[in-house]
C-alpha atoms as a PDB file:
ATOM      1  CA  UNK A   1      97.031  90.312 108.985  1.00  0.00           C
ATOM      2  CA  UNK A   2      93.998  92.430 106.899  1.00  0.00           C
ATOM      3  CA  UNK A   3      95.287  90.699 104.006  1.00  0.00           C
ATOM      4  CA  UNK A   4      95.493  87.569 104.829  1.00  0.00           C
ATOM      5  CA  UNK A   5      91.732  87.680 106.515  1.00  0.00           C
ATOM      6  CA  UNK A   6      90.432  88.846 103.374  1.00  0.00           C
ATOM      7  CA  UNK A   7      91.723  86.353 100.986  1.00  0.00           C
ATOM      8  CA  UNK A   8      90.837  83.933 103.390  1.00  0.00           C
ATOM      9  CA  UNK A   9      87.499  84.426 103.407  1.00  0.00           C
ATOM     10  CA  UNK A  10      87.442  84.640  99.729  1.00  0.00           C
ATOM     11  CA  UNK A  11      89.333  81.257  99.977  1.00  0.00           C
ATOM     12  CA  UNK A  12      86.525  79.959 102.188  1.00  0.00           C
ATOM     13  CA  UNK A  13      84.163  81.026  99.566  1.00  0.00           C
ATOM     14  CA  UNK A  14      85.946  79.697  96.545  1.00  0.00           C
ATOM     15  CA  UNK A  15      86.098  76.252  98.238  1.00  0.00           C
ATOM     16  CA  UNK A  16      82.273  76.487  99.381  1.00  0.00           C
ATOM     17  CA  UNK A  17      81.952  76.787  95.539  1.00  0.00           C
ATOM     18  CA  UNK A  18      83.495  73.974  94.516  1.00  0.00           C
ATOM     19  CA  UNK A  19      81.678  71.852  97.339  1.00  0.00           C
ATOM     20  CA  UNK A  20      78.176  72.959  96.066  1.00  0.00           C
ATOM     21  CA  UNK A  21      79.561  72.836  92.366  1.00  0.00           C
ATOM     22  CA  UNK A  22      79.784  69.216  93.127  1.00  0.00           C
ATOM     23  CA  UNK A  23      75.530  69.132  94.050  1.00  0.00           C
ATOM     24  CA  UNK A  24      74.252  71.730  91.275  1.00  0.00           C
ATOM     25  CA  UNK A  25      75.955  73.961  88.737  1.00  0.00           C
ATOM     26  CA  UNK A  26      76.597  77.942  89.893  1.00  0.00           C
ATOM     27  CA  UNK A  27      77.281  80.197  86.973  1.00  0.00           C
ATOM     28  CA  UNK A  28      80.731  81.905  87.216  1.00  0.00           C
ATOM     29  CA  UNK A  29      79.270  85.549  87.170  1.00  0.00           C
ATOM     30  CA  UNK A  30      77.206  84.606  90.343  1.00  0.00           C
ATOM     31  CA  UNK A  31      80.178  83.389  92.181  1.00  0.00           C
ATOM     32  CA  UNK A  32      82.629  86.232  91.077  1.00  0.00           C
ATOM     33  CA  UNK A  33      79.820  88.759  92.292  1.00  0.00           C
ATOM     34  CA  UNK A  34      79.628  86.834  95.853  1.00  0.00           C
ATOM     35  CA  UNK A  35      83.670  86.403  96.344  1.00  0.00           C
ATOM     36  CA  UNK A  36      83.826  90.263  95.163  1.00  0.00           C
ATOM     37  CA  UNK A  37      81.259  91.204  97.916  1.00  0.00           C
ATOM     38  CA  UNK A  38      82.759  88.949 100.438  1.00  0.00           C
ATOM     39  CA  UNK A  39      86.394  90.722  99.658  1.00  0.00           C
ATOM     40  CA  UNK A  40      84.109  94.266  99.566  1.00  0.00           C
ATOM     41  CA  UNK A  41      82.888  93.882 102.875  1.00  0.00           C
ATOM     42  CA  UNK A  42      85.929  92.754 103.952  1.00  0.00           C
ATOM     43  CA  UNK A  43      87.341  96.109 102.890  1.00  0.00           C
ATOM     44  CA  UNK A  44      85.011  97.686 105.158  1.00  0.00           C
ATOM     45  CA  UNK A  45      85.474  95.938 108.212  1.00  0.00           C
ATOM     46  CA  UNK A  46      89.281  96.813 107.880  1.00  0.00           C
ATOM     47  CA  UNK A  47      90.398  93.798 106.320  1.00  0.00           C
ATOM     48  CA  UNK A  48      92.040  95.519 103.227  1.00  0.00           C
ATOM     49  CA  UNK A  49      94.765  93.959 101.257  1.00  0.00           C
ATOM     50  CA  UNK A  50      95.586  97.554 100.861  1.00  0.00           C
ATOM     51  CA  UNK A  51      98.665  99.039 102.680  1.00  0.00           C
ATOM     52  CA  UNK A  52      98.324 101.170 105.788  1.00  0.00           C
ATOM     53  CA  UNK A  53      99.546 104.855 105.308  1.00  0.00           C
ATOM     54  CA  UNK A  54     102.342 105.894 107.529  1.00  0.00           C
ATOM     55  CA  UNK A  55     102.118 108.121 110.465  1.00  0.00           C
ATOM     56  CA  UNK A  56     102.502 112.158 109.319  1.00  0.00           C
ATOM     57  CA  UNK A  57     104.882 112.211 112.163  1.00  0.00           C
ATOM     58  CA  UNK A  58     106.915 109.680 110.692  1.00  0.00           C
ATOM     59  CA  UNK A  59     106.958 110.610 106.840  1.00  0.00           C
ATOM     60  CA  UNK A  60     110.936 111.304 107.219  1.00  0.00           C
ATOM     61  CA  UNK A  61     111.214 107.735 107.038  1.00  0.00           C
ATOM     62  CA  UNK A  62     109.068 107.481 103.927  1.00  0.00           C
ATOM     63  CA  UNK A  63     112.083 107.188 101.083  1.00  0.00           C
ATOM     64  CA  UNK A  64     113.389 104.259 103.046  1.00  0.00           C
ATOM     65  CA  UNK A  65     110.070 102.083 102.405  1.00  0.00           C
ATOM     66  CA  UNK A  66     109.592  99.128 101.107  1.00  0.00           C
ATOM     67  CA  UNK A  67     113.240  98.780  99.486  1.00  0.00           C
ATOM     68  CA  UNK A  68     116.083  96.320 100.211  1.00  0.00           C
ATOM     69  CA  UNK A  69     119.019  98.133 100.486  1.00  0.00           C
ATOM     70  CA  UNK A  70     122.474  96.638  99.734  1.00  0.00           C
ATOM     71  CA  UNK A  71     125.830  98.208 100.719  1.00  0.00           C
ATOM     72  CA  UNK A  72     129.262  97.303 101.194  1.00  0.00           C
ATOM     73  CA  UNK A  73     131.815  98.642 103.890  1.00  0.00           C
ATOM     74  CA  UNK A  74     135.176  97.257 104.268  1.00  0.00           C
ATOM     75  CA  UNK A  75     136.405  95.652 107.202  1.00  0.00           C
ATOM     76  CA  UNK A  76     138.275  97.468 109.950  1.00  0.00           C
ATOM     77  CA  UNK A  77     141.352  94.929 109.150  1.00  0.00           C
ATOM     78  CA  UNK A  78     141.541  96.337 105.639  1.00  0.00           C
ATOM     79  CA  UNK A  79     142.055  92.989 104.090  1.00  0.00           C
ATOM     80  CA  UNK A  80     138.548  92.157 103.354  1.00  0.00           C
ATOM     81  CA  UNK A  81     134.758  93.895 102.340  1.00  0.00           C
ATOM     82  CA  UNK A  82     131.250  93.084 104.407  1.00  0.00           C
ATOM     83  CA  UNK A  83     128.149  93.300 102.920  1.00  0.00           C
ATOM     84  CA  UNK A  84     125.007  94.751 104.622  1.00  0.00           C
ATOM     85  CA  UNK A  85     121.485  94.375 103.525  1.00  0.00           C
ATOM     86  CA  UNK A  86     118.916  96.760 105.138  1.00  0.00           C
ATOM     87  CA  UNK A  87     115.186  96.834 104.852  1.00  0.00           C
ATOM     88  CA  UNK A  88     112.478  99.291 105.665  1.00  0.00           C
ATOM     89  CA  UNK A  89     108.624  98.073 106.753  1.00  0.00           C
ATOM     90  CA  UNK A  90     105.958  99.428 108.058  1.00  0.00           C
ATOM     91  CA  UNK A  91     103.858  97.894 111.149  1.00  0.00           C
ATOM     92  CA  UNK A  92     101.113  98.428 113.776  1.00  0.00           C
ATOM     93  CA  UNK A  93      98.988 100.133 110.938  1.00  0.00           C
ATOM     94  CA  UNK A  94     101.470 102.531 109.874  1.00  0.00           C
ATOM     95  CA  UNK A  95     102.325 103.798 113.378  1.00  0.00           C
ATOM     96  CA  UNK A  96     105.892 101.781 113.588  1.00  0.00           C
ATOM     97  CA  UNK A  97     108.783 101.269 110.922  1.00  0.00           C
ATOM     98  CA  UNK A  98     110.975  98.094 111.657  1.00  0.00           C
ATOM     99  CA  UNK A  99     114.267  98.298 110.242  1.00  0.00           C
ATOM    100  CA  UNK A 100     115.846  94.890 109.945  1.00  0.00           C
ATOM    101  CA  UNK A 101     119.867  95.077 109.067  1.00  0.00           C
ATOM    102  CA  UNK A 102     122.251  92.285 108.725  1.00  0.00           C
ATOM    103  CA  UNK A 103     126.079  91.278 107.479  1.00  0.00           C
ATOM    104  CA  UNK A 104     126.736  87.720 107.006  1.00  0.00           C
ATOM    105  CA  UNK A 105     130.355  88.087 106.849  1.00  0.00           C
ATOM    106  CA  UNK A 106     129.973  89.215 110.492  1.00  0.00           C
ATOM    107  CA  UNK A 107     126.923  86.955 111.735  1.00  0.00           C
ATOM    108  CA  UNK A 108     125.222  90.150 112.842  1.00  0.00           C
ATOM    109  CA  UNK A 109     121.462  91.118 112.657  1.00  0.00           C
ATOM    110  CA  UNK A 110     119.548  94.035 113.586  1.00  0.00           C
ATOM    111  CA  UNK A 111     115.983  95.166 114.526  1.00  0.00           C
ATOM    112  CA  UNK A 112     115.122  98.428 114.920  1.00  0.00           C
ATOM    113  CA  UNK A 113     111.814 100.353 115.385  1.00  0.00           C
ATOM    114  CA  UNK A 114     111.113 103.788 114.666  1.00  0.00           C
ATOM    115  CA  UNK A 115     107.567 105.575 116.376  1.00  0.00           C
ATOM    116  CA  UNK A 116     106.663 108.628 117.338  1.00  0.00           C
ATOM    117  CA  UNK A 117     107.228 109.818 120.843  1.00  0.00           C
ATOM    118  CA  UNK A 118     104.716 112.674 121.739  1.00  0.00           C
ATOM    119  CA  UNK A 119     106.952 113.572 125.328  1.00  0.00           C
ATOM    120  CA  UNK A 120     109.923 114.623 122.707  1.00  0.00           C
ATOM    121  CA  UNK A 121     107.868 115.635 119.750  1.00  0.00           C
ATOM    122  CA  UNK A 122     110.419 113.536 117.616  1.00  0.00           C
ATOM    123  CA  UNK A 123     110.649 109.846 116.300  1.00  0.00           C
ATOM    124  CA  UNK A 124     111.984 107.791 118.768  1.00  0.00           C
ATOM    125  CA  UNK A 125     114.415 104.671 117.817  1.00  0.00           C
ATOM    126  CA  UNK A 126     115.231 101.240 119.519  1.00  0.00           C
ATOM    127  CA  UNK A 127     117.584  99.136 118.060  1.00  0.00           C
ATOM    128  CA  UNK A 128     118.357  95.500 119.204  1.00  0.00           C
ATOM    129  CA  UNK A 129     121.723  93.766 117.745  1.00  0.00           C
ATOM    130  CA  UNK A 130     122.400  90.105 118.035  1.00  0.00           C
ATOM    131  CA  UNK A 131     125.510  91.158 119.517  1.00  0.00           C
ATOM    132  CA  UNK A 132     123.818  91.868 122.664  1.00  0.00           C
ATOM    133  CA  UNK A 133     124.029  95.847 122.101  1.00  0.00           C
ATOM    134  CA  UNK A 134     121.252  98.060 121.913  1.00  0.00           C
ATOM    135  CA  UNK A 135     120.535 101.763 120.902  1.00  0.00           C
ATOM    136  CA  UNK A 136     118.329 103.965 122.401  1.00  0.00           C
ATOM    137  CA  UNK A 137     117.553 107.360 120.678  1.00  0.00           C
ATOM    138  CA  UNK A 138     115.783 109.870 118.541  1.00  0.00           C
ATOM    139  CA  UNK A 139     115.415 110.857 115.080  1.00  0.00           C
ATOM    140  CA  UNK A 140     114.875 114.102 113.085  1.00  0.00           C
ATOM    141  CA  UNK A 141     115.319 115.750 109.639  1.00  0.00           C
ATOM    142  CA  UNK A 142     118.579 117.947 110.198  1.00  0.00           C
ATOM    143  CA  UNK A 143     120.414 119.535 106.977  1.00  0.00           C
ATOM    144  CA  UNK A 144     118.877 117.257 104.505  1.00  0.00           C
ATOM    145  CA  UNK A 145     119.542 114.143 106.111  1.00  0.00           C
ATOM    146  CA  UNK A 146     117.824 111.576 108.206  1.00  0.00           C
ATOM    147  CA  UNK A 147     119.514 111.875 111.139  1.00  0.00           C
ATOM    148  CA  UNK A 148     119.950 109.544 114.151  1.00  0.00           C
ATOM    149  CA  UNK A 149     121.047 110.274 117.291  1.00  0.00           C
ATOM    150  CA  UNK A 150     121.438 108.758 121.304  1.00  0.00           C
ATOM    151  CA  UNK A 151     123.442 106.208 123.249  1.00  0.00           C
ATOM    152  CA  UNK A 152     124.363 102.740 122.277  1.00  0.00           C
ATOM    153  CA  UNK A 153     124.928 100.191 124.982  1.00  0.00           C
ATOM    154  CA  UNK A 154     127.269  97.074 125.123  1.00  0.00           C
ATOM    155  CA  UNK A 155     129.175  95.043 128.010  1.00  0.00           C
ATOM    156  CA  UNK A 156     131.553  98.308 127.557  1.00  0.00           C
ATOM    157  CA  UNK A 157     129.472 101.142 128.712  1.00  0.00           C
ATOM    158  CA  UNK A 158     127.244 103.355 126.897  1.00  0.00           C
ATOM    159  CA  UNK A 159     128.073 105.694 124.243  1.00  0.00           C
ATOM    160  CA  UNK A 160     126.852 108.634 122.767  1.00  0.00           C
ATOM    161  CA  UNK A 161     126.524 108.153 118.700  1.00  0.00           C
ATOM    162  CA  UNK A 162     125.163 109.906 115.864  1.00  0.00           C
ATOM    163  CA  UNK A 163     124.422 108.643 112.551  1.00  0.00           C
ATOM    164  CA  UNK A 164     123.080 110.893 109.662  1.00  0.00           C
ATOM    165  CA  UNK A 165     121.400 108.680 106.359  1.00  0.00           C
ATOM    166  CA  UNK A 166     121.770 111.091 103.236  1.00  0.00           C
ATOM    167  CA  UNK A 167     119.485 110.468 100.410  1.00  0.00           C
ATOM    168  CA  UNK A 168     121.517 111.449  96.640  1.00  0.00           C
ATOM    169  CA  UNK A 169     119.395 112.714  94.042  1.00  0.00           C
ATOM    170  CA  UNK A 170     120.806 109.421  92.246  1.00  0.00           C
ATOM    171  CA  UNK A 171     118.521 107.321  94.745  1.00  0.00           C
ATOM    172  CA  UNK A 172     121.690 105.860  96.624  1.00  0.00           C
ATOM    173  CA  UNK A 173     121.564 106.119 100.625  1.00  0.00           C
ATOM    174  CA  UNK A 174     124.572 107.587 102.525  1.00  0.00           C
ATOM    175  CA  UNK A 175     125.577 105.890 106.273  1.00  0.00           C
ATOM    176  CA  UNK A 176     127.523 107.174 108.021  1.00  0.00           C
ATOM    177  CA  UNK A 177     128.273 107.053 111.967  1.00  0.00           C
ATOM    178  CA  UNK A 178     129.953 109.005 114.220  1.00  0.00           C
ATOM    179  CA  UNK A 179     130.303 108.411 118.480  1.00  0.00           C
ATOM    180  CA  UNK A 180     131.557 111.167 121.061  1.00  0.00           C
ATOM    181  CA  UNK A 181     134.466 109.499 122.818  1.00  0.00           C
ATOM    182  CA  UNK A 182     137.032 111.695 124.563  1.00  0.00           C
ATOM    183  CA  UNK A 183     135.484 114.934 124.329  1.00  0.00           C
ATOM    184  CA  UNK A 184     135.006 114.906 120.056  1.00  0.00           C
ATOM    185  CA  UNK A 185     132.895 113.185 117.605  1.00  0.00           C
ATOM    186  CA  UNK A 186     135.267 110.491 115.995  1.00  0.00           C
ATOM    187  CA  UNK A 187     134.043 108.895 112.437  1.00  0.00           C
ATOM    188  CA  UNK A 188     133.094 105.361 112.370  1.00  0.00           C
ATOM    189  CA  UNK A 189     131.453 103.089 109.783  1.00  0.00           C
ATOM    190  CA  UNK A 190     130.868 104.718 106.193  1.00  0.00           C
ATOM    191  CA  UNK A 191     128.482 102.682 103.573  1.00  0.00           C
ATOM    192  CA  UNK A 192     126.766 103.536 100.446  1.00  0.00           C
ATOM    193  CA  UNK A 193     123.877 101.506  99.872  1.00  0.00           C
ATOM    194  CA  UNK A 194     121.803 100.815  96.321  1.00  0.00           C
ATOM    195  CA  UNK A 195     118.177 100.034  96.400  1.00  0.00           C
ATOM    196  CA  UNK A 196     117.207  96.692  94.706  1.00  0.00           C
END
């Protein structure tokens, strides 16, 4: 939203140009130096096309930023491979990270938001799935990995999952998840990802 007020107003200004241009001629260094002081004082009022810094309490998450990820995962039947795309933004001036995830092969999308929670001390984490599920939990740096951690709910019930993202020093992301069903921690999905 900063951006886009700021480039309007230069837009506004630009056209006003053209409009008067039409009456009397307005050297181009004159209206440079007024759209340059319109998009200056737009910078000061907080309208900056520049991007808002990310919460301290949230730097974990800063690797993950402004990336598409791509991995691939094959399916539970064996027979055939889905492809997930994953991206990383920030929002409500640096203060939130939406994740957005989706597989085609399985018609499934994902939002989830990452903020601090000062009760905890931690990042806290909602996910919504067009499935209908939803994860509630936390998040926290734990033996080099971004890990993620709480109870995902469905029509089933509600289970307890944890699911550690492991940066490589080749720049690939590791995800893997795990959920505590009868008394032990039992491996689920496993994906590499590549940024693009």
């Amino acid at each position: 939203m900063k951006m886009k007020l700021s480039v309007l107003l230069a837009l506004l200004l630009a056209a006003a140009f053209l409009i008067a241009d039409q009456a009397q001629a307005i050297p181009a260094a004159e209206k440079e130096a007024v759209i340059k002081a319109a998009l200056d004082s737009g910078d000061s009022m907080g309208f900056s096309g520049q991007e808002p810094s990310i919460r301290k309490e949230l730097d974990i998450l800063k690797p993950l930023l402004g990336k598409t990820w791509v991995g691939e995962e094959k399916h539970p039947n064996g027979q055939s491979v889905l492809h997930f795309m994953m991206s990383f933004e920030l929002m409500h001036n640096g203060k939130t990270v939406k994740r957005y995830l989706e597989c085609k092969e399985l018609n499934f999308q994902s939002d989830g938001y990452f903020y601090y929670d000062p009760d905890r001390k931690e990042i806290a984490l909602l996910q919504l799935g067009s499935n209908g599920n939803f994860s509630v939990g936390n998040v926290k740096a734990e033996n080099g990995t971004i890990l993620q951690y709480g109870y995902s709910i469905s029509p089933n019930g509600k289970l307890e999952y944890k699911n550690p993202l492991e940066m490589t020093a080749d720049g690939k992301l590791i995800d893997k998840f795990f959920s505590f069903e009868k008394g032990e921690w039992r491996a689920g999905h496993s994906r590499v990802y590549t940024a693009k």
